[in-house]
Protein backbone atom coordinates (compact mmCIF):
# COMPACT_ATOMS: atom_id res chain seq x y z
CA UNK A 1 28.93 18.83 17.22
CA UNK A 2 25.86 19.21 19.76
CA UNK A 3 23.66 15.96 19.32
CA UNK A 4 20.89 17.67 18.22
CA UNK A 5 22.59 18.33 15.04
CA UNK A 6 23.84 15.02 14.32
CA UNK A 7 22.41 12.96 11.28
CA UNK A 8 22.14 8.95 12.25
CA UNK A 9 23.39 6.82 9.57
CA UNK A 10 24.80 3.26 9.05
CA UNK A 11 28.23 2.35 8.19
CA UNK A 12 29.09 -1.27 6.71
CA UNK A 13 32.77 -1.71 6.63
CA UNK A 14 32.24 -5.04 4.06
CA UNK A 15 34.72 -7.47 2.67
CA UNK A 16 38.36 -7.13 1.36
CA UNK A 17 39.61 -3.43 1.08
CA UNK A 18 36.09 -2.36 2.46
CA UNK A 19 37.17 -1.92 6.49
CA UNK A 20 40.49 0.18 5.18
CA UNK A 21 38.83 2.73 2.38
CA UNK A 22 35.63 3.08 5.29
CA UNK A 23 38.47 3.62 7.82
CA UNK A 24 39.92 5.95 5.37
CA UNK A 25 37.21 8.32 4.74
CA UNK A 26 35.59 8.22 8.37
CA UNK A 27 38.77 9.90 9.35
CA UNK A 28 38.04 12.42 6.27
CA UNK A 29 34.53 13.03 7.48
CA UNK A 30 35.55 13.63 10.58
CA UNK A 31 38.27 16.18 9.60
CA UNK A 32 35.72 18.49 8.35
CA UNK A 33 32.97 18.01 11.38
CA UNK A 34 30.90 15.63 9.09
CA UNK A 35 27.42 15.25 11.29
CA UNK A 36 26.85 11.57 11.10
CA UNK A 37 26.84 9.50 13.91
CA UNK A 38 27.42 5.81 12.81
CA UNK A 39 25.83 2.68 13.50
CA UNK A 40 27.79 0.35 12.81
CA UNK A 41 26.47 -3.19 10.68
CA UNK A 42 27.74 -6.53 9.02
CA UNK A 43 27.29 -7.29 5.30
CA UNK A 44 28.76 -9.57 2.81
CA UNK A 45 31.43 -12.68 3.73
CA UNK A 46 32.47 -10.96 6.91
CA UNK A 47 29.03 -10.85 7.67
CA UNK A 48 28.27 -14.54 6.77
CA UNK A 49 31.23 -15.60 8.82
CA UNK A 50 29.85 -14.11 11.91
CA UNK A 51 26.23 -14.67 11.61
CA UNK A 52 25.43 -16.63 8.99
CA UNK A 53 24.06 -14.38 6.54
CA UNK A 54 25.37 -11.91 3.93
CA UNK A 55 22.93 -9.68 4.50
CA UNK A 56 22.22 -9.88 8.69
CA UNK A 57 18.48 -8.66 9.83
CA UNK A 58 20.16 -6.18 12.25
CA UNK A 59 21.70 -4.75 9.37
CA UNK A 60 18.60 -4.49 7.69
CA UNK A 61 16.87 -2.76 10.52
CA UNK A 62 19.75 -0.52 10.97
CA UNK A 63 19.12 1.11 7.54
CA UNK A 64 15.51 1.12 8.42
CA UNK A 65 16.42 2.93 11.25
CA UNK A 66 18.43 6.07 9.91
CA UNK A 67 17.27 5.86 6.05
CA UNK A 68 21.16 6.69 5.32
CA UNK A 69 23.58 3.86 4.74
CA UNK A 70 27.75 4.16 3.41
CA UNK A 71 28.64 0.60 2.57
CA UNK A 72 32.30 -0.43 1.22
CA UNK A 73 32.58 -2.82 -1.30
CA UNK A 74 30.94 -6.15 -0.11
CA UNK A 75 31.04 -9.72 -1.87
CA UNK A 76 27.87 -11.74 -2.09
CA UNK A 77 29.39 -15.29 -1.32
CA UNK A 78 29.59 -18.02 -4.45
CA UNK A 79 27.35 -20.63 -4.06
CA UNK A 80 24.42 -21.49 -1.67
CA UNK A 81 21.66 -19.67 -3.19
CA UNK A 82 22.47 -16.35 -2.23
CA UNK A 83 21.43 -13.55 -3.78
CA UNK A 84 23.13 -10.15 -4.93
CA UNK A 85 23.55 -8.19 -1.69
CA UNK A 86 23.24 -5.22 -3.91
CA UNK A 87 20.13 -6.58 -5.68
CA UNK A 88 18.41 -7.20 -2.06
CA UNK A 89 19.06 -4.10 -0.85
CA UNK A 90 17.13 -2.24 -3.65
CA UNK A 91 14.31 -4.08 -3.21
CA UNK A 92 13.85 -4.40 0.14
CA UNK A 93 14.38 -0.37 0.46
CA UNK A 94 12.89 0.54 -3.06
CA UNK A 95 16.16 2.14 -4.01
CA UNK A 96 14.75 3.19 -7.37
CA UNK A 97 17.34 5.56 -8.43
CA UNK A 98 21.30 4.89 -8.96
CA UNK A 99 22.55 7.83 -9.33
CA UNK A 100 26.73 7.53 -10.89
CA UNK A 101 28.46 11.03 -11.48
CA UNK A 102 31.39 10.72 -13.82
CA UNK A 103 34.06 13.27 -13.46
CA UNK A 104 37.52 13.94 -14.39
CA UNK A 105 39.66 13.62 -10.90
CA UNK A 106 43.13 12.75 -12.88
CA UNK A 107 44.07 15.39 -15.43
CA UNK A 108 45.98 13.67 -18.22
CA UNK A 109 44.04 10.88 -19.89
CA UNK A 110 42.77 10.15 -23.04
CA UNK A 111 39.78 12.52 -22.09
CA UNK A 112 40.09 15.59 -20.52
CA UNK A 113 37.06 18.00 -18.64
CA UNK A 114 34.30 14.75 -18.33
CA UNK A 115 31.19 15.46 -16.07
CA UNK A 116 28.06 13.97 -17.06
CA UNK A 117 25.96 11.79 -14.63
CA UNK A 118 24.06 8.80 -15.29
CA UNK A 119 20.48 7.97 -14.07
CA UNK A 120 19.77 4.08 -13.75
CA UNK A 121 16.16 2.65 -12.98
CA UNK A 122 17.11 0.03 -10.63
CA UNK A 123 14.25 -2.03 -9.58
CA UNK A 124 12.99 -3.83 -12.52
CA UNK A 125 14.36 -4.51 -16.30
CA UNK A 126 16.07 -7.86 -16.95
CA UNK A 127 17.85 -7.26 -13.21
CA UNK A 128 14.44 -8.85 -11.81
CA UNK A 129 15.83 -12.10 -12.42
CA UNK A 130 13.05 -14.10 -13.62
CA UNK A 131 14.84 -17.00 -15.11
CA UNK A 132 14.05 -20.11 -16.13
CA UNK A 133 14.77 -23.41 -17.81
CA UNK A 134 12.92 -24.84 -20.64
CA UNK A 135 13.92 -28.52 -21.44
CA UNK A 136 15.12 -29.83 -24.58
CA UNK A 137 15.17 -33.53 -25.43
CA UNK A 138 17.24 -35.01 -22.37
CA UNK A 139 18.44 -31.49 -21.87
CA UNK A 140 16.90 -30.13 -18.74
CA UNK A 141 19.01 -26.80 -19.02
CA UNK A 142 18.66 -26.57 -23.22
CA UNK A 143 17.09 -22.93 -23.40
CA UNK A 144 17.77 -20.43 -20.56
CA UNK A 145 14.89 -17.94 -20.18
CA UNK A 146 15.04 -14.45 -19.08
CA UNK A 147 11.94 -12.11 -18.60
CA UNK A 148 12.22 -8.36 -17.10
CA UNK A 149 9.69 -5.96 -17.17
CA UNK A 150 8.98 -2.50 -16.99
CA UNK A 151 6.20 -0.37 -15.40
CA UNK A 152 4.89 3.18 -16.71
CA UNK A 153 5.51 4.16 -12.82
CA UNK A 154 9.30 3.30 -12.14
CA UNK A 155 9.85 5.04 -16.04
CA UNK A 156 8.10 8.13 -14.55
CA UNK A 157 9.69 8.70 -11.41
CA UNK A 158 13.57 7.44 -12.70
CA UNK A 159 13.06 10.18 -15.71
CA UNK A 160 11.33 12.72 -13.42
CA UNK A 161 14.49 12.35 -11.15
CA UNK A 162 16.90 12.97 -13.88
CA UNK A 163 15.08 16.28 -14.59
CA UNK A 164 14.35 17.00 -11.08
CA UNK A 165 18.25 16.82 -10.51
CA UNK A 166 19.01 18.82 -13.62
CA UNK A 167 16.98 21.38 -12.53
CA UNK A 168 18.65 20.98 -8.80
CA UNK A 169 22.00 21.19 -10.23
CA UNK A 170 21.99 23.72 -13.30
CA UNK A 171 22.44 20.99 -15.75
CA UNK A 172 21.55 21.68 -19.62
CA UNK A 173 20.04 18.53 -20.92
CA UNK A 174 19.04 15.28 -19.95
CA UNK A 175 19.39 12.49 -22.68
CA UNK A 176 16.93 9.49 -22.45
CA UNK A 177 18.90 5.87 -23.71
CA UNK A 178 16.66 3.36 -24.97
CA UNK A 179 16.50 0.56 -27.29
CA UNK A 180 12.53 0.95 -28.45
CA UNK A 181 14.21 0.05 -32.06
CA UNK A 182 13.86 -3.30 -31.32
CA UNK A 183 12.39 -4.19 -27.32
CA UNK A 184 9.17 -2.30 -28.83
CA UNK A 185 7.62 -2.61 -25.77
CA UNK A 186 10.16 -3.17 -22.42
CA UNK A 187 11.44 0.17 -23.57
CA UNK A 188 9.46 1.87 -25.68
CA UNK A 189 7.57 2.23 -22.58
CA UNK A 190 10.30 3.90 -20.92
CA UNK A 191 10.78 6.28 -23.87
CA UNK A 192 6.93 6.98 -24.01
CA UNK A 193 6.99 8.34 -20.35
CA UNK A 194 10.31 10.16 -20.76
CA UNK A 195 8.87 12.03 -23.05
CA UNK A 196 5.71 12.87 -21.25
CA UNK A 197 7.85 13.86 -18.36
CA UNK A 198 10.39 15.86 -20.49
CA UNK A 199 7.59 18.20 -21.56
CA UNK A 200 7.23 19.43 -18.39
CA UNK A 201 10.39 20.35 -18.22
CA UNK A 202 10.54 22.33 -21.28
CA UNK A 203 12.70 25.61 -21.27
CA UNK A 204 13.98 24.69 -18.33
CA UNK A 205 15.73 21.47 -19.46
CA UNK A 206 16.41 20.08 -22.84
CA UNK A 207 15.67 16.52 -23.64
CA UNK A 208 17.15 14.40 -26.23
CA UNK A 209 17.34 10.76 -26.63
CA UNK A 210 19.71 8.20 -28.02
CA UNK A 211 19.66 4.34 -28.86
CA UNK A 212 22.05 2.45 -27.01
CA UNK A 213 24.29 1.12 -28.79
CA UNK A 214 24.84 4.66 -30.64
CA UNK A 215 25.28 6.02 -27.43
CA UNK A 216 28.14 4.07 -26.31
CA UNK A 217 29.99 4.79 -29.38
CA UNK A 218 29.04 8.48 -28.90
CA UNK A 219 30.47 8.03 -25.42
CA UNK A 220 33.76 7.19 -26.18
CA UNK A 221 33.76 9.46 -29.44
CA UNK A 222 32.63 12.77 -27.86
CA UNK A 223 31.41 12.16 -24.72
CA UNK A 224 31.16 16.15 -23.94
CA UNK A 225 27.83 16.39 -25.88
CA UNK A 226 26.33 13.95 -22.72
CA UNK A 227 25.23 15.88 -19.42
CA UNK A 228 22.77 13.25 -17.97
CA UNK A 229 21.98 10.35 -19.30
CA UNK A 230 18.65 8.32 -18.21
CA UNK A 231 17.91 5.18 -18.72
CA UNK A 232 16.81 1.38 -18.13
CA UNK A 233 18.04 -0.94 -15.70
CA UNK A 234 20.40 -2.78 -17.55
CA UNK A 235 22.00 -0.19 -20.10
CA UNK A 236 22.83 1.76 -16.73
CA UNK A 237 24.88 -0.94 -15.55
CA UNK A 238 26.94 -1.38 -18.80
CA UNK A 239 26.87 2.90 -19.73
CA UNK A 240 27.94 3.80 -15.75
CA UNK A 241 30.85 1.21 -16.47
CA UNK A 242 31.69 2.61 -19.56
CA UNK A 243 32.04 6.10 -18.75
CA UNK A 244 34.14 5.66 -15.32
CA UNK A 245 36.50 4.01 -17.82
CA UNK A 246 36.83 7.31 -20.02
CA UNK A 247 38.29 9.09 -16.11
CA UNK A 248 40.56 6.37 -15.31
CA UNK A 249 38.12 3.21 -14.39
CA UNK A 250 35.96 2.08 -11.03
CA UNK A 251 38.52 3.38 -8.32
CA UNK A 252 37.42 7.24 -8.94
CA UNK A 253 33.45 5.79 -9.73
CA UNK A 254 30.83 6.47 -6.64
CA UNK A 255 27.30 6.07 -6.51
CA UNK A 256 24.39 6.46 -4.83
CA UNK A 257 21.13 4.65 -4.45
CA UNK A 258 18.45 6.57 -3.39
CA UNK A 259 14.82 5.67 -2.58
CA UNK A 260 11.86 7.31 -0.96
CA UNK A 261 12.83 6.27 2.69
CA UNK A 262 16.25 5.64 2.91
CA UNK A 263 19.35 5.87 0.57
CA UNK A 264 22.72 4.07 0.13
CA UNK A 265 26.07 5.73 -0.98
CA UNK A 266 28.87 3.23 -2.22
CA UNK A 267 31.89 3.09 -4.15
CA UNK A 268 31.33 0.99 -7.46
CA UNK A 269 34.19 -0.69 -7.26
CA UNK A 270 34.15 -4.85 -5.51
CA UNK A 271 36.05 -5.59 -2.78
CA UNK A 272 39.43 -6.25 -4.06
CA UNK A 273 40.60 -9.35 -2.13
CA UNK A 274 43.56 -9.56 -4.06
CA UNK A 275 45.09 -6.28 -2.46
CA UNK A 276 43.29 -6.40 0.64
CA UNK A 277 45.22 -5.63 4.37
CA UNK A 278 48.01 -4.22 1.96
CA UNK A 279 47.23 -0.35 2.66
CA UNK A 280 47.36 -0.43 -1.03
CA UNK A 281 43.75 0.28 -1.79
CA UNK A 282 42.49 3.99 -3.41
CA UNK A 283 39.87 5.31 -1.02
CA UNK A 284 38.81 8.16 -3.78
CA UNK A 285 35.63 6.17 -4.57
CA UNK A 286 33.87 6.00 -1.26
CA UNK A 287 35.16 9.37 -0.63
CA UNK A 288 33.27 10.97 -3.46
CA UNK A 289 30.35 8.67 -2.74
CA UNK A 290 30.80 10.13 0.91
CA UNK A 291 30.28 13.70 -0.77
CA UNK A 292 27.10 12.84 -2.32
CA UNK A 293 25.79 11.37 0.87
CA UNK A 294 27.16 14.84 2.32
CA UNK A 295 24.97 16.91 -0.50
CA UNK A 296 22.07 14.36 0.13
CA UNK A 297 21.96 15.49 3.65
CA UNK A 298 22.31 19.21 2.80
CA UNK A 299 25.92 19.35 3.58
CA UNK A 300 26.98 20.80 0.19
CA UNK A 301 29.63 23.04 2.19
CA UNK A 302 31.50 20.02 3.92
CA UNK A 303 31.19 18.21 0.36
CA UNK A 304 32.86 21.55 -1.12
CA UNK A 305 35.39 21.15 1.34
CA UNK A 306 36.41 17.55 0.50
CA UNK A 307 36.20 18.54 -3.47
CA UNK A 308 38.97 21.18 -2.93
CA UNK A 309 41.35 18.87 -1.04
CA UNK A 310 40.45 15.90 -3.59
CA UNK A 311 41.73 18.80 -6.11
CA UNK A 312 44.46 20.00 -4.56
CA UNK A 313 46.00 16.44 -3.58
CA UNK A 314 44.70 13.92 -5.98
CA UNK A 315 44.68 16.12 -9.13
CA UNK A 316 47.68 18.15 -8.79
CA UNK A 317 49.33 14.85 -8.34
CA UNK A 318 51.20 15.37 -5.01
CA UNK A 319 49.59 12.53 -3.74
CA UNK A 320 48.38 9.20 -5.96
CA UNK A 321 47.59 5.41 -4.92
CA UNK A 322 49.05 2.86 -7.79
CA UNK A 323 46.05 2.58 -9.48
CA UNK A 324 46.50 6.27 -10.33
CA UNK A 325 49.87 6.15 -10.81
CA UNK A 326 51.52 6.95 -7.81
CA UNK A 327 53.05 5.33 -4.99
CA UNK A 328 51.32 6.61 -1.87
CA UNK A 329 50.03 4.52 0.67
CA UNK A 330 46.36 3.95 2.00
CA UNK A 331 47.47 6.26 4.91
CA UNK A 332 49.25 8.24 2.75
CA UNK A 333 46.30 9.52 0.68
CA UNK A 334 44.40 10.35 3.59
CA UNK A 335 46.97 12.01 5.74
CA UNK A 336 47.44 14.07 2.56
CA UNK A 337 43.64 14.35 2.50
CA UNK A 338 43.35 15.14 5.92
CA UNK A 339 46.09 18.04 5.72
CA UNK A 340 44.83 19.49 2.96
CA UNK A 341 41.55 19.92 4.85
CA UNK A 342 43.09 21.81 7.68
C-alpha cells in the first residue's frame, strides 16, 4: 500500500480480552490490504497502570490527530473519581451519534433474518450526569437527584443522521422512540424536531414513531417491522442492548461513535477479565465494528470482503468461539477468518 493512500488512525488495545480480539482483527485488516496505519495509545486499567490515568493525554491527542479511533473493550477503574472512559470520550470529541447495527450472524435462534440499526443521541439526556444529593433529616444522601437535558440542536442532527443514513443505505423507514407521554418536555422535544426533520424526508423515507416501552415489547414480538430506530440518550442504551440479545447477545454487537471531527468504532461488549489471556475470547464484535470503520472511510469493498468470510465461517458454522457454540480458539476464528479471505 503506497503511503499516500494510507488512512492514519488510532488503535487502543484496552483491558482484559481487548489486546487479543485487537490482535485478532489487525491480522484480518491486514489480510485484505486494510489502509490504516496505526498509532498506537493506552486507555483504561492498563493505561492507569502505566501512566496514571485511564484516559492518558497522548491518547487524547492521538485521536485528535487522525479523527479515527478502534478501541477494544476498556474498564474505567472502580473508585477514585474516575469517570466513564466512554462518557469522556464523547464529550471531549462531540461523538454525537452511536450508531449499533443489529444483524443476524448465527442462523438458528429464536429470531431469524434481524437487521435494523439503532440511532442513539449520545451527548446529553440523563447520561450528563448531573446528580445530586438533597438532605433529609440526618440523612445527607436521603433523595438522589438526577437532571438531563435535551437541546432542539443535538434532536436535529441525531434524527437528521438517522435519515441521512437511511437514505445512504436504501433503508425504508426510520422509527423515532420517545417517551413525550409522560417526560412532556425532555422528549417531547426530541419528538417535535424528529418530526420537523422527517418531513424533509418525505417519499424518500418513511417515519413512524413509537413510545418506549411499546417498543421494546414490539422488539421482542416482531422485531422485523423495525429498520432504524432513533432515539434519546438513554432508551438507546437499554433498546441497542435489547436487540443484540434477539442475535445471540453483545459478542456479535459493534458500534460506532461518530462526531463531526473524529469517530470511534468499538465492540459493545466490556472487557471480559474473567476469560482474559485464555484465547477464548470471540473477536466477531470488533471485527464488524472494524467494517463500519472500513465503510466510514469509503472502504465498502474491503468491508464486503470481511462480510463474506464472516458468512462463510461464522454462519455456516465451520468455525464458532464458545459463546456461539463452538469450540474454536481465538486463533482459530481468525486463521479461519484469514483463509477464508484468501
Amino acid at each position: 500500500m503506497s503511503a499516500e493512500k494510507t488512512i492514519p488512525a488510532t488503535l487502543i488495545p484496552g483491558d482484559g480480552i481487548g489486546p487479543e480480539i485487537v490482535q485478532s482483527v489487525v491480522e484480518i485488516l491486514d489480510t485484505v490490504g486494510a489502509p490504516f496505519k496505526w498509532e498506537k495509545a493506552l486507555g483504561g486499567v492498563s493505561a492507569l497502570d502505566a501512566t496514571g490515568s485511564p484516559l492518558p493525554k497522548e491518547t487524547i491527542d492521538s485521536i485528535r490527530r487522525t479523527g479515527l479511533a478502534l478501541k477494544g473493550p476498556l474498564t474505567t477503574p472502580v473508585g477514585g473519581g474516575f469517570k466513564s472512559i466512554n462518557v469522556t470520550l464523547r464529550q471531549e470529541f462531540g461523538l454525537f451519534a452511536n450508531v449499533r447495527p443489529t444483524k443476524t450472524v448465527v442462523p438458528g435462534g429464536r429470531f431469524e433474518n434481524i437487521d435494523l440499526v439503532i440511532f442513539r443521541e449520545n451527548l446529553e439526556g440523563y447520561y450528563a450526569a448531573m446528580e445530586n444529593y438533597i438532605a433529609v433529616g440526618e440523612d445527607p444522601k436521603g433523595i438522589a437527584m438526577g437532571a438531563g437535558y435535551t437541546s432542539r440542536a443535538e434532536c436535529n442532527r441525531i434524527v437528521r443522521y438517522a435519515f441521512e443514513y437511511a437514505v445512504k443505505n436504501n433503508r425504508k423507514r426510520v422509527t423515532l422512540v420517545h417517551k413525550a407521554n409522560i417526560l412532556k418536555l425532555l422528549t417531547g422535544l426530541f419528538l417535535e424536531e424528529g418530526r420537523k426533520v422527517a418531513k424533509e424526508y418525505e417519499g424518500r423515507v418513511e417515519m413512524n414513531e413509537r413510545i418506549v416501552d411499546a417498543c421494546a415489547m414490539q422488539l421482542v414480538t416482531n422485531p422485523w417491522q423495525f429498520d432504524c430506530i432513533v432515539t434519546t440518550n438513554l432508551f438507546g442504551d437499554i433498546l441497542s442492548d435489547l436487540t443484540a440479545g434477539l442475535v445471540g447477545g453483545l459478542g456479535l454487537a459493534p458500534g460506532a461513535n461518530i462526531g463531526e471531527k473524529a469517530a470511534v468504532f468499538e465492540a459493545v461488549h466490556g472487557s471480559a477479565p474473567d476469560i482474559a489471556g485464555q484465547n477464548k475470547a470471540n473477536p466477531t464484535a470488533l471485527l464488524l465494528a472494524a467494517n463500519m470503520m472500513l465503510k466510514h472511510v469509503g472502504r465498502q469493498d474491503l468491508a464486503t470482503r470481511i462480510d463474506s468470510a464472516i458468512e462463510k465461517v461464522i454462519t455456516s458454522g465451520a468455525v464458532r468461539t464458545g459463546d456461539l457454540g463452538g469450540k474454536a480458539s481465538t486463533t482459530d476464528l481468525t486463521a479461519a477468518l484469514k483463509q477464508a479471505l484468501v
